[in-house]
N, C-alpha and C. Protein backbone atom coordinates (compact mmCIF):
# COMPACT_ATOMS: atom_id res chain seq x y z
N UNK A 1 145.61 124.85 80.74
CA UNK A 1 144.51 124.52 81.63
C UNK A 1 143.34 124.00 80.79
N UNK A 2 142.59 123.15 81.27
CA UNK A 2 141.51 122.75 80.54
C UNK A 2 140.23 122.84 81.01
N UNK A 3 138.96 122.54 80.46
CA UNK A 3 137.92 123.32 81.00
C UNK A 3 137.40 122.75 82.32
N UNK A 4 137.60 121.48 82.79
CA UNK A 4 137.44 120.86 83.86
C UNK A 4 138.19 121.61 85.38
N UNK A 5 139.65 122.04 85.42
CA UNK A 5 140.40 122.37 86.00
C UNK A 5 139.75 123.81 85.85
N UNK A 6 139.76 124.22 84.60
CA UNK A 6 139.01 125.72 84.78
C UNK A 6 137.64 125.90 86.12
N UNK A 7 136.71 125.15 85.70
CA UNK A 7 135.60 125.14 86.34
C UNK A 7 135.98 124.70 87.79
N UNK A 8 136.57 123.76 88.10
CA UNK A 8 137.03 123.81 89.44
C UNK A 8 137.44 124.00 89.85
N UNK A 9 138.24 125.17 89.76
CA UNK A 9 138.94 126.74 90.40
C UNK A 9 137.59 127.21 90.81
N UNK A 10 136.50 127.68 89.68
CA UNK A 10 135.81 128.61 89.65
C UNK A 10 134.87 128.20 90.58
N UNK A 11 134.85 126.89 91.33
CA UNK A 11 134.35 126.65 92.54
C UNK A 11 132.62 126.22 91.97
N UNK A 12 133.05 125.61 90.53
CA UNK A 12 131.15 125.00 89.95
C UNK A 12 131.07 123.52 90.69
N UNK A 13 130.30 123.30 91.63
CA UNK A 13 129.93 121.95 91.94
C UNK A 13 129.23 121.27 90.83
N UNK A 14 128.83 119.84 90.76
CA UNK A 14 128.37 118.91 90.16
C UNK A 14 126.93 119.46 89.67
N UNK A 15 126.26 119.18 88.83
CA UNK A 15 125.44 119.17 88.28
C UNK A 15 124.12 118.19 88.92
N UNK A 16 122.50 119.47 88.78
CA UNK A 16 121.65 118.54 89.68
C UNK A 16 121.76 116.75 89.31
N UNK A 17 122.24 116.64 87.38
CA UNK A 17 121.61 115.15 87.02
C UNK A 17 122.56 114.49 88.05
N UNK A 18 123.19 114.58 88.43
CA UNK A 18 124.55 113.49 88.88
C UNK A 18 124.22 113.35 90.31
N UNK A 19 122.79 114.32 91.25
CA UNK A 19 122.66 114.23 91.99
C UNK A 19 121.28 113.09 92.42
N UNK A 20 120.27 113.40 91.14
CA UNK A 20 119.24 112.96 90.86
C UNK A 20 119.40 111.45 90.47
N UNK A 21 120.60 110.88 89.71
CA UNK A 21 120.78 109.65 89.00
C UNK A 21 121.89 109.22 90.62
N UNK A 22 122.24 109.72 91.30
CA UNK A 22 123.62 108.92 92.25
C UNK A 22 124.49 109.00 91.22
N UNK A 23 124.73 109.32 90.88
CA UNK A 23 126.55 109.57 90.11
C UNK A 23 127.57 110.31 90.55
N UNK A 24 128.69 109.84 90.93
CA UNK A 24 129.66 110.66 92.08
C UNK A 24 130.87 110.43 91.01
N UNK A 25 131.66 111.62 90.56
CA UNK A 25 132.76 111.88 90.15
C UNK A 25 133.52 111.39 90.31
N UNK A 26 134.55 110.33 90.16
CA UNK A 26 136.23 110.40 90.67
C UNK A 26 137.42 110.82 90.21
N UNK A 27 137.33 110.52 89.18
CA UNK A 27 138.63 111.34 88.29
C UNK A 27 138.48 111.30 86.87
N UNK A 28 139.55 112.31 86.75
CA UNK A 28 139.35 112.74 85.01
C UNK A 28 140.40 113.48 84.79
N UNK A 29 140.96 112.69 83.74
CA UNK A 29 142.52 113.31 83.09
C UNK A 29 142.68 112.69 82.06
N UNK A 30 143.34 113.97 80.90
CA UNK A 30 143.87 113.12 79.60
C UNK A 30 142.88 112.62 78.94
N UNK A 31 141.50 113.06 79.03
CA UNK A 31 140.68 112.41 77.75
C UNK A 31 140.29 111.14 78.71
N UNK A 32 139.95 110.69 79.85
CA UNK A 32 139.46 109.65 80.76
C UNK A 32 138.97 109.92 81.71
N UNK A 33 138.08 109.41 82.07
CA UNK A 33 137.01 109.50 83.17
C UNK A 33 136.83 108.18 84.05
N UNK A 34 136.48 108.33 85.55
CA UNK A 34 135.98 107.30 86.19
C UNK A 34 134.82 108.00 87.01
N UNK A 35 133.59 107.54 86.92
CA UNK A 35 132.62 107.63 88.26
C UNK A 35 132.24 106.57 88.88
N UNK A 36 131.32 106.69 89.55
CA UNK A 36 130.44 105.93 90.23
C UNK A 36 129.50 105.79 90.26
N UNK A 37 128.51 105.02 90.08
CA UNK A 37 126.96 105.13 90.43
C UNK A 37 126.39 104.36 90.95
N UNK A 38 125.68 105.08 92.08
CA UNK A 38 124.55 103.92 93.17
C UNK A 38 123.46 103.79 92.56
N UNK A 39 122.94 103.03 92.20
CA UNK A 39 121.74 102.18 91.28
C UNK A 39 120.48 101.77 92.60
N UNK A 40 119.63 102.23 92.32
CA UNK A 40 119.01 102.60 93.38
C UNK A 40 117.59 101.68 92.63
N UNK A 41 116.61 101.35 93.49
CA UNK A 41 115.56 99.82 93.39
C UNK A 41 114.44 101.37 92.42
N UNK A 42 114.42 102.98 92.24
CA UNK A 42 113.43 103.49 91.57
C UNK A 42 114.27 103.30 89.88
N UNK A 43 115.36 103.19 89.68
CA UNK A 43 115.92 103.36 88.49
C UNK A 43 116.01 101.98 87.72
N UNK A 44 114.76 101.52 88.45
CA UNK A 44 114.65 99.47 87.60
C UNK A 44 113.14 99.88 86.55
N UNK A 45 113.31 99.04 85.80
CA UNK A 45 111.76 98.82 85.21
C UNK A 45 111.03 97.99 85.78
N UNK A 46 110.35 97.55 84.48
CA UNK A 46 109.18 96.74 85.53
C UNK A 46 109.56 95.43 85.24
N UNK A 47 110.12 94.81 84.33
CA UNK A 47 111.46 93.98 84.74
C UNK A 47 112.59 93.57 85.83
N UNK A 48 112.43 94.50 86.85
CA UNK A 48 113.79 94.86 87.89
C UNK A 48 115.11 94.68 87.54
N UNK A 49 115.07 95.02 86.23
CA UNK A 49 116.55 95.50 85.83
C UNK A 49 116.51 96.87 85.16
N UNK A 50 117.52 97.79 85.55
CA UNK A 50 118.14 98.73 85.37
C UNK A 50 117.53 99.39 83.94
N UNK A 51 116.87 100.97 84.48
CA UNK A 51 116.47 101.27 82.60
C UNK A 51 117.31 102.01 81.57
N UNK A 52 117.21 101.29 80.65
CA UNK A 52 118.29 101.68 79.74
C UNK A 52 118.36 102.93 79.96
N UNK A 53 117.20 103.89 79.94
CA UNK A 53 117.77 105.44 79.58
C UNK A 53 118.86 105.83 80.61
N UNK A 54 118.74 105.11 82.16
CA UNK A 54 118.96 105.54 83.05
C UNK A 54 120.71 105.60 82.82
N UNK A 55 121.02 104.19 82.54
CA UNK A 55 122.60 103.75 81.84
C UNK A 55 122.92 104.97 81.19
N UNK A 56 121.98 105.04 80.22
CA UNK A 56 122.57 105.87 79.05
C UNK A 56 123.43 107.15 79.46
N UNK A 57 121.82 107.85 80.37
CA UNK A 57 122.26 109.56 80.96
C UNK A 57 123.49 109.06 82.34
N UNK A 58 123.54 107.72 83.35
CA UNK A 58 124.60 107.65 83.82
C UNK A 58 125.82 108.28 82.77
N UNK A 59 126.11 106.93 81.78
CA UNK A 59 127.01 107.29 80.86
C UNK A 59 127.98 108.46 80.29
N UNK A 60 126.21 109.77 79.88
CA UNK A 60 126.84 110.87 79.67
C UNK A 60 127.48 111.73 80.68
N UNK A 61 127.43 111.22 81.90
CA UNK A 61 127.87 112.35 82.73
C UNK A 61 129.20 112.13 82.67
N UNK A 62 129.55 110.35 82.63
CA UNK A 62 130.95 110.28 82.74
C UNK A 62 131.44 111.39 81.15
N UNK A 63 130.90 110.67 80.22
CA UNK A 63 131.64 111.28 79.54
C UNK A 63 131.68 112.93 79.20
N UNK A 64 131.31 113.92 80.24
CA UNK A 64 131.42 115.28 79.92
C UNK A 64 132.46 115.42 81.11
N UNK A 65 132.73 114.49 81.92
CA UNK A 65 133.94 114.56 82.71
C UNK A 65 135.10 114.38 81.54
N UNK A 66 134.86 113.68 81.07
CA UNK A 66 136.12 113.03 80.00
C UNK A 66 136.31 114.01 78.89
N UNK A 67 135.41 114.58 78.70
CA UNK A 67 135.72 115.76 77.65
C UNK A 67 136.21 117.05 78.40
N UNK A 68 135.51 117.36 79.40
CA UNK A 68 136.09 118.66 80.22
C UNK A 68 137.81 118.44 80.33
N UNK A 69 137.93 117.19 80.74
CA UNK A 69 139.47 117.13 81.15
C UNK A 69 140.13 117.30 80.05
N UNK A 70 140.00 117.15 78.54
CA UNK A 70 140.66 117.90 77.12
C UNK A 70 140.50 119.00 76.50
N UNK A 71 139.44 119.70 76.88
CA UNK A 71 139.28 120.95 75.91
C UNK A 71 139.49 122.13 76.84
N UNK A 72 139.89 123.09 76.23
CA UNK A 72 140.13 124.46 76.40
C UNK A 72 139.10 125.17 77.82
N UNK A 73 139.66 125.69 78.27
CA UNK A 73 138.48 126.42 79.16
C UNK A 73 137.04 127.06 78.41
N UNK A 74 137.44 127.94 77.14
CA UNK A 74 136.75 128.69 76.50
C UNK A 74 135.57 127.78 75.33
N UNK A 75 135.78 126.30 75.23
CA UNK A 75 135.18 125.19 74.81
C UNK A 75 133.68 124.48 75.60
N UNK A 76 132.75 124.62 75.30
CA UNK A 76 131.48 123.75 75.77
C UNK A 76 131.47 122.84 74.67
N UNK A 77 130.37 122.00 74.98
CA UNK A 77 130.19 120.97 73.98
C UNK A 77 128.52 120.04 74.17
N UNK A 78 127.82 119.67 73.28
CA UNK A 78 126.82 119.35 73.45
C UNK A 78 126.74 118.14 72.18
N UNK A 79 125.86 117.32 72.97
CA UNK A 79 125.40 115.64 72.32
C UNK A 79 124.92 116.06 71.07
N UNK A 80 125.56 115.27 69.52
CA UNK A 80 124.53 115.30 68.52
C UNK A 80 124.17 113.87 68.82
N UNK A 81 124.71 112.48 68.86
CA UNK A 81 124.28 111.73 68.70
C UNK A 81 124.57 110.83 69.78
N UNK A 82 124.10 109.81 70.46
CA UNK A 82 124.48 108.90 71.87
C UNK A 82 123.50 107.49 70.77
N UNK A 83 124.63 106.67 71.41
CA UNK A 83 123.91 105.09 71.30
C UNK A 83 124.35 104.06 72.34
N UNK A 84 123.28 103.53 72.80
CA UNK A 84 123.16 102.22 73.65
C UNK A 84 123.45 101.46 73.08
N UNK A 85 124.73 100.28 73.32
CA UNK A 85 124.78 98.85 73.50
C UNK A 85 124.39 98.28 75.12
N UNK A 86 123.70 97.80 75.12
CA UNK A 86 123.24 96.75 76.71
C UNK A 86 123.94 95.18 76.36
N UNK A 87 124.98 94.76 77.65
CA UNK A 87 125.39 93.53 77.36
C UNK A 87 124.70 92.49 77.96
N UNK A 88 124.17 93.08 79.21
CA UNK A 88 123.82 92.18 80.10
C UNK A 88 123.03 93.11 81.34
N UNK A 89 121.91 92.66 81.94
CA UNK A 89 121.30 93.59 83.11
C UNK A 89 121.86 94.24 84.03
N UNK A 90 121.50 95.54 84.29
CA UNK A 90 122.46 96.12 85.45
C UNK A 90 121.35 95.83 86.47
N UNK A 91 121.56 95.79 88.11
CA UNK A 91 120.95 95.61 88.75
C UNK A 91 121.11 96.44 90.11
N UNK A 92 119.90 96.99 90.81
CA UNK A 92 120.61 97.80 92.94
C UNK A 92 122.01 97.37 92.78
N UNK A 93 123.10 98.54 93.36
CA UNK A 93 124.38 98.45 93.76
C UNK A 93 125.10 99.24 92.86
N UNK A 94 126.53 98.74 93.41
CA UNK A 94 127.28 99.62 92.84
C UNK A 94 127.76 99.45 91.08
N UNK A 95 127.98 100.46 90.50
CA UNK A 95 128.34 100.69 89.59
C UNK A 95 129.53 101.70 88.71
N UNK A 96 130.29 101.11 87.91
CA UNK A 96 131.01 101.86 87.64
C UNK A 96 131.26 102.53 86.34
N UNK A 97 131.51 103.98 85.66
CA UNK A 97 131.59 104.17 84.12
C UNK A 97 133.04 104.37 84.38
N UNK A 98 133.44 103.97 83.28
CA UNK A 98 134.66 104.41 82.51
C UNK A 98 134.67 104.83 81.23
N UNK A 99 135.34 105.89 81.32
CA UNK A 99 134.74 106.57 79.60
C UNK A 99 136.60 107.15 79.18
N UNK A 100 135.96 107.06 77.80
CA UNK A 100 137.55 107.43 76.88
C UNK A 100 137.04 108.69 75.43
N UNK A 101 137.82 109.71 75.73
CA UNK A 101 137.95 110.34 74.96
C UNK A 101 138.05 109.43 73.59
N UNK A 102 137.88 108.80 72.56
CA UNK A 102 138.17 108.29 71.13
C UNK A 102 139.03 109.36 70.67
N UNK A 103 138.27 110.44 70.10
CA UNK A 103 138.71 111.51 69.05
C UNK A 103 138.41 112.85 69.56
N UNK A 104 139.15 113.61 69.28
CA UNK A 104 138.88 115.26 69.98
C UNK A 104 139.42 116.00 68.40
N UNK A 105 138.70 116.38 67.56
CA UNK A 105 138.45 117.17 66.27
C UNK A 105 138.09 118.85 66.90
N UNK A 106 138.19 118.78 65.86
CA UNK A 106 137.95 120.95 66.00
C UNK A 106 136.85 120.98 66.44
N UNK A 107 135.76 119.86 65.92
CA UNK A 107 134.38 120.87 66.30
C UNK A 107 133.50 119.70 66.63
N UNK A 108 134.41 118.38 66.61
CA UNK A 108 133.38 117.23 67.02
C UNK A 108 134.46 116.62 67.87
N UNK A 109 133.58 115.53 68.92
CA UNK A 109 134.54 114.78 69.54
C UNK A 109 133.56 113.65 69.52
N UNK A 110 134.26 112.25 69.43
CA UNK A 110 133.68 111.27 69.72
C UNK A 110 134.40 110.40 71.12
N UNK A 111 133.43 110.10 71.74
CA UNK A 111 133.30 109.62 73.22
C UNK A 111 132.90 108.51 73.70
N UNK A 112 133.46 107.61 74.34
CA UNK A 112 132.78 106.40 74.81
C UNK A 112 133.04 105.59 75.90
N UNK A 113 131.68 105.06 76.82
CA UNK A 113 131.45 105.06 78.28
C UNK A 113 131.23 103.40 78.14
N UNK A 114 131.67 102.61 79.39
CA UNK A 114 131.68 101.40 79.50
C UNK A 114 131.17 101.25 81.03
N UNK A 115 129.96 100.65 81.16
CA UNK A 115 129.54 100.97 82.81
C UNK A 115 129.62 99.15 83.40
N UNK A 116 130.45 99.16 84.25
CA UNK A 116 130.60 98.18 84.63
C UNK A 116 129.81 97.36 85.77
N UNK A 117 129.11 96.42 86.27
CA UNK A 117 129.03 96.17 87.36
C UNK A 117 129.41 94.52 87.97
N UNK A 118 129.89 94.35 89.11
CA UNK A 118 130.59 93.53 89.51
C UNK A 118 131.51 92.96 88.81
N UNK A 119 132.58 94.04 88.19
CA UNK A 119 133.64 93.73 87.32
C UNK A 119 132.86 93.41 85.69
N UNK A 120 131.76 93.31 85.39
CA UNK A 120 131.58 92.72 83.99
C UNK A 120 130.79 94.11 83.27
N UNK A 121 130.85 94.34 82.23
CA UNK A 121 130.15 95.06 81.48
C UNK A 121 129.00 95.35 81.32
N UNK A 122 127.69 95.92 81.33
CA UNK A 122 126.64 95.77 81.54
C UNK A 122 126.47 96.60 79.94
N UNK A 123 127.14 97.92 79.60
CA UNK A 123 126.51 98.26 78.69
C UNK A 123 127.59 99.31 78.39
N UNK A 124 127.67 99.40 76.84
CA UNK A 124 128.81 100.53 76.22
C UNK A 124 128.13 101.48 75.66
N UNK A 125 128.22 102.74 75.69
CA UNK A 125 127.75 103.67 74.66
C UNK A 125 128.83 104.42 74.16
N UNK A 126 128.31 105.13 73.26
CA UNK A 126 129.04 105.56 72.04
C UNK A 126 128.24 107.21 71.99
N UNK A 127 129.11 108.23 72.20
CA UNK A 127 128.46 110.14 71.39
C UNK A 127 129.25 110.75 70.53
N UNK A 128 128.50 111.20 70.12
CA UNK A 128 129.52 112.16 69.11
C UNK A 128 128.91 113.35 69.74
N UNK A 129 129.72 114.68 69.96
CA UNK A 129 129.24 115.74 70.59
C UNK A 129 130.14 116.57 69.73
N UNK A 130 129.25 117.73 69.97
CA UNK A 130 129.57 119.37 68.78
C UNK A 130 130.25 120.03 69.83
N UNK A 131 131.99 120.50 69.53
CA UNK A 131 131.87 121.58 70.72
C UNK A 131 131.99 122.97 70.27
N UNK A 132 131.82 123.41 70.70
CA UNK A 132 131.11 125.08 70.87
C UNK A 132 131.80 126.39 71.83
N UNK A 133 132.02 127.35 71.10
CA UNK A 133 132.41 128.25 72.39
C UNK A 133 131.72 128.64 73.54
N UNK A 134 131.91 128.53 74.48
CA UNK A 134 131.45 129.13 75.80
C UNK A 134 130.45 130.15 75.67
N UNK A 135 129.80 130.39 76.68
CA UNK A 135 129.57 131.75 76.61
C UNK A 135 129.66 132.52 77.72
């Protein structure tokens, strides 16, 4: 069992960020993730395109889906390092992450999220995260 499947036995709903950013879960298996995110006209700059941080923390949510679905029940894990690539503006509408387990090490994993919109890439990031026992 892994810690994703663990936790959703244990009946843990989603997390406030995923409620606060529009980010809706869809699946996660094997070190892969898919969500969703509604991109909403407050999460623009003053540019009216999409703010990076906003991508970014989208990003991480996919990817703690993507890590839950590999590690141990008794496994947490937390960000040492996240980086933004931006390819192109995200803009209102729908959006999609896809994230991939890279590497799953004893005590590090590296992770990485590709948020798509209208089929094209908008922006890749890259974490390395520490994981940690539970408590």
């Amino acid at each position: 069992m892994n810690r994703l499947d663990f936790l959703l036995e244990q009946g843990i709903k989603a997390s406030p960020s995923e409620s606060l950013l529009n980010v809706t879960f869809k699946e996660a298996n094997e070190g892969q993730s898919t969500c969703y995110w509604h991109i909403t006209p407050e999460q623009l700059n003053g540019n009216g395109t999409v703010l990076g941080g906003f991508i970014t923390a989208a990003a991480d949510i996919g990817m703690a889906y993507a890590l839950l679905s590999v590690v141990k029940p008794d496994i947490a894990f937390t960000s040492i390092s996240i980086q933004s690539t931006y390819h192109r503006p995200g803009t209102v509408g729908e959006a999609e992450i896809r994230t991939i387990v890279k590497k799953l090490g004893k005590t590090i994993a590296y992770v990485e999220s590709e948020v798509y919109q209208r089929n094209r890439v908008i922006a890749t990031i890259t974490s390395s995260l520490m994981l940690i026992k539970a408590s």
